[in-house]
N, C-alpha and C. Protein backbone atom coordinates (compact mmCIF):
# COMPACT_ATOMS: atom_id res chain seq x y z
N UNK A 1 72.99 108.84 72.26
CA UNK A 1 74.17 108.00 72.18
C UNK A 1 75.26 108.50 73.13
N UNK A 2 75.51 109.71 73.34
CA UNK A 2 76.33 110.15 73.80
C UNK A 2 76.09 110.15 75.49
N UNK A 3 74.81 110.21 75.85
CA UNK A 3 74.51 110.08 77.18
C UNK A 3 74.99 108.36 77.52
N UNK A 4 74.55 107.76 76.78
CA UNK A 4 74.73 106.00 77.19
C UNK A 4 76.16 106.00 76.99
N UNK A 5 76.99 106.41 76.58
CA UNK A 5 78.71 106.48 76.64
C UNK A 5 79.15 107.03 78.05
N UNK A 6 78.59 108.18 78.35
CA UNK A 6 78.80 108.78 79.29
C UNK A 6 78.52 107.65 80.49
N UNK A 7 77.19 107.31 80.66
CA UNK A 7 76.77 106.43 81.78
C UNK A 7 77.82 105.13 82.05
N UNK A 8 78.29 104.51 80.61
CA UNK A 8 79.11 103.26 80.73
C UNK A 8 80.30 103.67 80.94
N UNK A 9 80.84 104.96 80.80
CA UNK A 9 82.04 105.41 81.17
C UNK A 9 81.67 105.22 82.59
N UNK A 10 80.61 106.31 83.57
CA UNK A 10 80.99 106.21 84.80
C UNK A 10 81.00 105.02 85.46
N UNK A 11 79.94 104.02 84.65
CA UNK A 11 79.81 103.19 85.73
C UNK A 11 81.41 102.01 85.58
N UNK A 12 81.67 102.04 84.43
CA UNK A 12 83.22 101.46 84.63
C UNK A 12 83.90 102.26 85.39
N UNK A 13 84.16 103.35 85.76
CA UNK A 13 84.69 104.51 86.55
C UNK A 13 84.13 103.73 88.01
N UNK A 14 83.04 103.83 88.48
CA UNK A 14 82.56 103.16 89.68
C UNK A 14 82.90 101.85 90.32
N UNK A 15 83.13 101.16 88.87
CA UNK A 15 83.50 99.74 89.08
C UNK A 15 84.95 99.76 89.64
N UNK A 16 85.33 100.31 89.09
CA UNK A 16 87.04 100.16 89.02
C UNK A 16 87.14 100.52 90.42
N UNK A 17 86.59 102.11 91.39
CA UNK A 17 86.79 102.40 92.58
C UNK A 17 86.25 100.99 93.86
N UNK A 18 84.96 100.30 93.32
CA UNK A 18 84.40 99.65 94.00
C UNK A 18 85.56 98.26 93.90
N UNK A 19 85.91 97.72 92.64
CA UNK A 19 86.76 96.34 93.02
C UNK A 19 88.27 97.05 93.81
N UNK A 20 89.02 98.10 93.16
CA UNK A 20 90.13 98.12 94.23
C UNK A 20 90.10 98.19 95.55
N UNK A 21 88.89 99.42 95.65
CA UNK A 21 89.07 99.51 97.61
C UNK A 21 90.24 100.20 98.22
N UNK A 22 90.52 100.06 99.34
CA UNK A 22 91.27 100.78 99.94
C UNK A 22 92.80 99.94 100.20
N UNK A 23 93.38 100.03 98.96
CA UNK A 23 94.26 99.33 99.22
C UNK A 23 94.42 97.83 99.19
N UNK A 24 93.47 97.62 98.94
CA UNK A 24 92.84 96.15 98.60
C UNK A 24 92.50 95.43 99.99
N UNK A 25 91.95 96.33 100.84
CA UNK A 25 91.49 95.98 102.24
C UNK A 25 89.88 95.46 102.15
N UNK A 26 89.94 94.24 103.13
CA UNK A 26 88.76 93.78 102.95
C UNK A 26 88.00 94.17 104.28
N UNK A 27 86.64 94.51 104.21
CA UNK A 27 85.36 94.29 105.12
C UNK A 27 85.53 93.77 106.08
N UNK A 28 85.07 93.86 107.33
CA UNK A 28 84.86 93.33 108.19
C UNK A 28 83.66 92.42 108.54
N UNK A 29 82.93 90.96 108.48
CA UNK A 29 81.89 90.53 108.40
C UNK A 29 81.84 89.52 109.06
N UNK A 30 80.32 89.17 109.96
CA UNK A 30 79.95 88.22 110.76
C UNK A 30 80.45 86.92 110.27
N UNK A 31 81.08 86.31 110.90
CA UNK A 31 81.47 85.26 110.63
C UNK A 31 81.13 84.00 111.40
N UNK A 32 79.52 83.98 111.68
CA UNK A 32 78.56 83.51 112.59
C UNK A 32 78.74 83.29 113.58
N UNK A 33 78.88 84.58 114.52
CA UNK A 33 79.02 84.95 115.68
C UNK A 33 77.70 85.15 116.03
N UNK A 34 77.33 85.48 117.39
CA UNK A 34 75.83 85.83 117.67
C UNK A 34 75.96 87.21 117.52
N UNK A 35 74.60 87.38 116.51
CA UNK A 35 75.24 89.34 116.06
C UNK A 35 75.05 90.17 116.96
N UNK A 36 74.46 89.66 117.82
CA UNK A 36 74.14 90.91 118.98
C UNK A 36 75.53 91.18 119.71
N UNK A 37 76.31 89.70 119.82
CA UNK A 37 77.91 90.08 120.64
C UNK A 37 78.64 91.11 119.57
N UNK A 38 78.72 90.18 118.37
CA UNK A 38 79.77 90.78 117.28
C UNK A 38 79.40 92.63 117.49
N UNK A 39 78.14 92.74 116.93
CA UNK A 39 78.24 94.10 117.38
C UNK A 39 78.36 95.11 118.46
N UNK A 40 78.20 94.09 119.36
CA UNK A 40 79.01 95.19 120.93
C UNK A 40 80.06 95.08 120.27
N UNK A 41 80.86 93.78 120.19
CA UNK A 41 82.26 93.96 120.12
C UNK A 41 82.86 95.11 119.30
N UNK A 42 82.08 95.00 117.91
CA UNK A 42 83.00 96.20 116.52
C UNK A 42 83.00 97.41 116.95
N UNK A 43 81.08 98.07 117.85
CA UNK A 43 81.31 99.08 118.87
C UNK A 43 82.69 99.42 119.53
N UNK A 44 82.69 98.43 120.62
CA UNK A 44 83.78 99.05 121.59
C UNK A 44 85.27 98.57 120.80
N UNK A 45 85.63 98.42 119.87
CA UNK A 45 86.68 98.74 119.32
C UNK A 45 86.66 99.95 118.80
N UNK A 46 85.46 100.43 118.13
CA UNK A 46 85.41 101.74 117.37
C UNK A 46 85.51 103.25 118.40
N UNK A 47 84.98 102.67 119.54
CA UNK A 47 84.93 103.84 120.27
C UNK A 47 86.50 103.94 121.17
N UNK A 48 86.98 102.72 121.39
CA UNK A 48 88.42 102.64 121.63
C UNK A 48 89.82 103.36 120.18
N UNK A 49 89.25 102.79 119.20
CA UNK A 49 90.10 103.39 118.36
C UNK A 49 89.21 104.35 117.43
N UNK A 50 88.42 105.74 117.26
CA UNK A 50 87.63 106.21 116.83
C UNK A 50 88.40 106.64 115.60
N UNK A 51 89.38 107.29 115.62
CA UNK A 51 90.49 107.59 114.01
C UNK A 51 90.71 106.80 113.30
N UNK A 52 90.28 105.15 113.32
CA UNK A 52 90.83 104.07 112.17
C UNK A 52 89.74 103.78 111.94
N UNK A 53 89.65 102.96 110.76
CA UNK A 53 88.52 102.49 109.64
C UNK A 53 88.94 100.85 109.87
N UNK A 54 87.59 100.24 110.31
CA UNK A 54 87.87 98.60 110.61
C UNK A 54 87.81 97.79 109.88
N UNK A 55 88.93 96.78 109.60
CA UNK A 55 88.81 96.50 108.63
C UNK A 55 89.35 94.65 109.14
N UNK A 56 89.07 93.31 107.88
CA UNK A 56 89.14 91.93 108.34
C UNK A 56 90.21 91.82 108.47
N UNK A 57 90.96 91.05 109.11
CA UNK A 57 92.41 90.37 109.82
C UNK A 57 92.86 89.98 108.02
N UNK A 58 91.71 89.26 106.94
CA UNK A 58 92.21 88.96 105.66
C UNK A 58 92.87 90.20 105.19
N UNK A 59 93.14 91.34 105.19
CA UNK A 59 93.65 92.28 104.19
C UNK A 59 94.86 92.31 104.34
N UNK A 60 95.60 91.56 105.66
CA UNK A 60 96.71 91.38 105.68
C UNK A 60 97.87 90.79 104.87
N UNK A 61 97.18 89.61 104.09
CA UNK A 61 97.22 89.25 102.73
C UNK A 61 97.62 90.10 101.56
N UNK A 62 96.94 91.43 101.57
CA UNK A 62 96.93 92.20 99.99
C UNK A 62 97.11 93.78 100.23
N UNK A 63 97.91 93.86 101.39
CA UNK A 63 97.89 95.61 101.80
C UNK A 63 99.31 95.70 101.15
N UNK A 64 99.93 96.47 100.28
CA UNK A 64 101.13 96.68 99.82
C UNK A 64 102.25 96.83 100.88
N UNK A 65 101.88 97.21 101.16
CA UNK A 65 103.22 98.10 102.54
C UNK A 65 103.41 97.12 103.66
N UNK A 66 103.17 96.51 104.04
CA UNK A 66 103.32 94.75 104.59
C UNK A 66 104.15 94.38 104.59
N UNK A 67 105.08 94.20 104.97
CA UNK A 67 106.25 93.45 104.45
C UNK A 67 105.85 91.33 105.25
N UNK A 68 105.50 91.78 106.32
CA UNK A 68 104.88 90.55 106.93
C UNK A 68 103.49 90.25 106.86
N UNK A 69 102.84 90.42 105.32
CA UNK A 69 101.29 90.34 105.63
C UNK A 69 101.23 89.21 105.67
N UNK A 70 101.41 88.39 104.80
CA UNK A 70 100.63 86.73 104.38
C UNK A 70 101.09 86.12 105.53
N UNK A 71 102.19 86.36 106.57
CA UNK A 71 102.45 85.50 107.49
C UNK A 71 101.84 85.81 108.80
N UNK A 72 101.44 87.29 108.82
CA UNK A 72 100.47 87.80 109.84
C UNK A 72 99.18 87.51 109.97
N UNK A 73 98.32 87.42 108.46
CA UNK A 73 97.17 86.89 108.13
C UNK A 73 97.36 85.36 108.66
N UNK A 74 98.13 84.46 108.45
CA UNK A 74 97.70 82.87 108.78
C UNK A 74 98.11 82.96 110.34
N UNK A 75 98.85 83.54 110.78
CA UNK A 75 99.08 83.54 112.69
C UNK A 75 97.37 84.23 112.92
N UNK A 76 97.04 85.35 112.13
CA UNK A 76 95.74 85.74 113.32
C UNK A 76 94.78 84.61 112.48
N UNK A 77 94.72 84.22 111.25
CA UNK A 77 93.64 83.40 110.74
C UNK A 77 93.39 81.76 111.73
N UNK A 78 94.90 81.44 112.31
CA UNK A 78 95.08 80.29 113.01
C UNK A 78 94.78 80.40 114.83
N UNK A 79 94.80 81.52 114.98
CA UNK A 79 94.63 81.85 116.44
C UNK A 79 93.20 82.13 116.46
N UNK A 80 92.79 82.79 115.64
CA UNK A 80 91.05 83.28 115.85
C UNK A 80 90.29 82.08 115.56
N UNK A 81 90.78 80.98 115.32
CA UNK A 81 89.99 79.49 114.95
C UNK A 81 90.53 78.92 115.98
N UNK A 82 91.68 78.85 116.97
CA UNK A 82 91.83 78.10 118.24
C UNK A 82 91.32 78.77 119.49
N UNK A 83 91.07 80.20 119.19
CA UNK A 83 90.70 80.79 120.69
C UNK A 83 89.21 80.85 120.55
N UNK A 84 88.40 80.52 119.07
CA UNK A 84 86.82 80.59 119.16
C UNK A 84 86.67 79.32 119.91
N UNK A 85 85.59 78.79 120.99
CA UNK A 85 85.12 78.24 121.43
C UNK A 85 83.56 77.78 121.14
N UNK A 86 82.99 78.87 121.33
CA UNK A 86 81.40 79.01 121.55
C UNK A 86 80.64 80.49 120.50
N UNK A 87 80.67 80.33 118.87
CA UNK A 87 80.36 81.69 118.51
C UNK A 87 78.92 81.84 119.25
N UNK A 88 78.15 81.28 120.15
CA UNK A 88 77.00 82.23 120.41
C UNK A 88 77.36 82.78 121.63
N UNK A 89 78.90 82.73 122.40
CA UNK A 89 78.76 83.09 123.64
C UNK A 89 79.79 83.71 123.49
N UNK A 90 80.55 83.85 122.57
CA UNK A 90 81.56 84.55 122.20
C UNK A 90 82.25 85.59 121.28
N UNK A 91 82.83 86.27 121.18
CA UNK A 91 83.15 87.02 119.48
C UNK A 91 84.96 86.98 119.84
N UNK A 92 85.39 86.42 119.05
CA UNK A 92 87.12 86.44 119.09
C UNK A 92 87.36 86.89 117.64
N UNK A 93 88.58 87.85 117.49
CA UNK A 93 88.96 88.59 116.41
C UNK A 93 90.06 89.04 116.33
N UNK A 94 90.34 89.02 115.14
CA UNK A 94 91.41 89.93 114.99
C UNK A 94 91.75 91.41 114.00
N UNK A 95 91.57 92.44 114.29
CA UNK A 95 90.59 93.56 113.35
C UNK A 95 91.90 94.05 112.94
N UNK A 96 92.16 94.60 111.60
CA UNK A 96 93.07 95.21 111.00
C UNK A 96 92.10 96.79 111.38
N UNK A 97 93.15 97.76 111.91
CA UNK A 97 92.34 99.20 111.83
C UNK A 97 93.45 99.87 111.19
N UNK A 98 93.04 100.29 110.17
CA UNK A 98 93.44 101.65 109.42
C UNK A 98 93.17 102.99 109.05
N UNK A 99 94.68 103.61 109.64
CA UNK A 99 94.12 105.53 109.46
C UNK A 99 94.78 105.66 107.79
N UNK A 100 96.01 105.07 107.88
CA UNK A 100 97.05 105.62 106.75
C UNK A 100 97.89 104.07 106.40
N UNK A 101 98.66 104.22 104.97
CA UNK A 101 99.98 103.20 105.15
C UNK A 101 101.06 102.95 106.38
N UNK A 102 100.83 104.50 107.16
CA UNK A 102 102.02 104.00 107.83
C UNK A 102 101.57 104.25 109.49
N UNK A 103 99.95 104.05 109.14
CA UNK A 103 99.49 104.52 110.65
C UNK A 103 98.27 103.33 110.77
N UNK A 104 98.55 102.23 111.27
CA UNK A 104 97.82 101.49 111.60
C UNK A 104 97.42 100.38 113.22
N UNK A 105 96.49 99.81 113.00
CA UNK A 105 97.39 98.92 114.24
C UNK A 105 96.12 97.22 113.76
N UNK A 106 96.79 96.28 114.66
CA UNK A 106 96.18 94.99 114.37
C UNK A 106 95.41 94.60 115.65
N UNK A 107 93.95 94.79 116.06
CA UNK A 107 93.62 94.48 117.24
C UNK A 107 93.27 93.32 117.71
N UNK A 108 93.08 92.91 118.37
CA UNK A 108 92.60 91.43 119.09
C UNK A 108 91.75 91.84 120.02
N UNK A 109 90.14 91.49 119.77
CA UNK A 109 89.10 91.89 120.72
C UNK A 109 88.76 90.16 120.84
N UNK A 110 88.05 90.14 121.98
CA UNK A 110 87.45 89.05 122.70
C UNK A 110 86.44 89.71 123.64
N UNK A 111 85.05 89.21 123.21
CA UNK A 111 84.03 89.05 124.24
C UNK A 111 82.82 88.34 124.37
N UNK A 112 82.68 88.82 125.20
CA UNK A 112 81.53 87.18 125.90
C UNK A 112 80.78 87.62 126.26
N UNK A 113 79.30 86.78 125.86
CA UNK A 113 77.98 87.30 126.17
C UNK A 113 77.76 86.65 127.75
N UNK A 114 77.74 86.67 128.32
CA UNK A 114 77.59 86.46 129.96
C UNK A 114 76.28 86.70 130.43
N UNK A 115 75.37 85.90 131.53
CA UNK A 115 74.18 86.41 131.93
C UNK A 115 74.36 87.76 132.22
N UNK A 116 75.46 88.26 133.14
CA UNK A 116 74.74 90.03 133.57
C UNK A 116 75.33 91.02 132.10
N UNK A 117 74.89 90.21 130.87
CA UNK A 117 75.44 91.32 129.36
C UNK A 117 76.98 91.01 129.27
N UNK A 118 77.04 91.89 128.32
CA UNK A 118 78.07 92.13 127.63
C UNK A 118 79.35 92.39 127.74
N UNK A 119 80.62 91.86 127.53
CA UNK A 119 81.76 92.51 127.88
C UNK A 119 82.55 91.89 126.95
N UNK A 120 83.83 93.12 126.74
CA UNK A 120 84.55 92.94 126.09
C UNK A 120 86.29 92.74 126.88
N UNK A 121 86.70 92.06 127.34
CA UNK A 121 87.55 91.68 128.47
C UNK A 121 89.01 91.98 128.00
N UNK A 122 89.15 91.73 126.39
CA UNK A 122 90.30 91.74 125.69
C UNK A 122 89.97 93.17 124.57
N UNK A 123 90.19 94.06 124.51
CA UNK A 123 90.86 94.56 123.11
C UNK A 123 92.24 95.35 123.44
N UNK A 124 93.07 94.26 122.80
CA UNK A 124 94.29 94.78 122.58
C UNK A 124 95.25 95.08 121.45
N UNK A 125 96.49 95.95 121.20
CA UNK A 125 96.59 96.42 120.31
C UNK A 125 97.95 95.45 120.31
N UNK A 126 98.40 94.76 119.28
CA UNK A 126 99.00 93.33 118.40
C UNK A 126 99.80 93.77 117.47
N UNK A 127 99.77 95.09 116.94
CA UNK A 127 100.38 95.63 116.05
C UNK A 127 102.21 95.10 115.86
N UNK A 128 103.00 95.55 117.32
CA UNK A 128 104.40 95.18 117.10
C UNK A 128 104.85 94.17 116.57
N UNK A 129 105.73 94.47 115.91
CA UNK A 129 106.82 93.62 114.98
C UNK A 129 105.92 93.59 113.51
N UNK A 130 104.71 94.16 113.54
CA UNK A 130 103.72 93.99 112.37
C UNK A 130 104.28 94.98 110.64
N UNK A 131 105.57 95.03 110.45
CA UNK A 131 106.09 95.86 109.75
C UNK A 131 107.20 94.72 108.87
């Protein structure tokens, strides 16, 4: 009896870490892009910003310390739906990267699968006035 208490303790313990998250930051996920671009792209953001943890343009919505989230979330949610064109020839984004509350930045990658491969033409950092 006491073992099955124990187990439903942790796994409510697990639960609880797994629904909050980091701040209530959401995932980053294909959003039917051609996955072979999407993943160059999340690459060369990661190796451009290697100290932040990547995270969806949505968490902008539910990060406490925000003072401009919900209005930052619908500008990149409204721009990343006018600048997609072509998801199999393209990946357009807008990546929330986070080190800390008060150390972050908002990127904007763009790239295009092109006959001679891969490139990423745009990642830039969007962050200002983001406070």
């Amino acid at each position: 009896m006491k073992n099955h208490l124990k187990l439903l303790l942790l796994a409510g313990i697990a639960g609880f870490f797994v629904a909050c998250g980091d701040n209530g930051l959401v995932a980053l996920k294909n959003n039917g892009y051609n996955s072979e671009l999407y993943d160059y792209g999340i690459k060369q953001v990661q190796e451009k910003y290697p100290d932040y943890k990547l995270y969806s343009y949505e968490s902008l919505k539910s990060v406490p310390f925000l003072k401009l989230g919900e209005k930052a979330f619908v500008k990149s949610r409204d721009f990343v739906a006018e600048m997609t064109k072509d998801k199999t020839k393209q990946y357009v984004d807008i990546i929330f990267a986070y080190k800390s509350d008060t150390d972050y930045k908002l990127i904007y990658v763009e790239c295009l699968n092109a006959k001679n491969g891969n490139s990423c033409p745009y990642i830039v950092d969007k962050t200002q006035g983001l406070y």
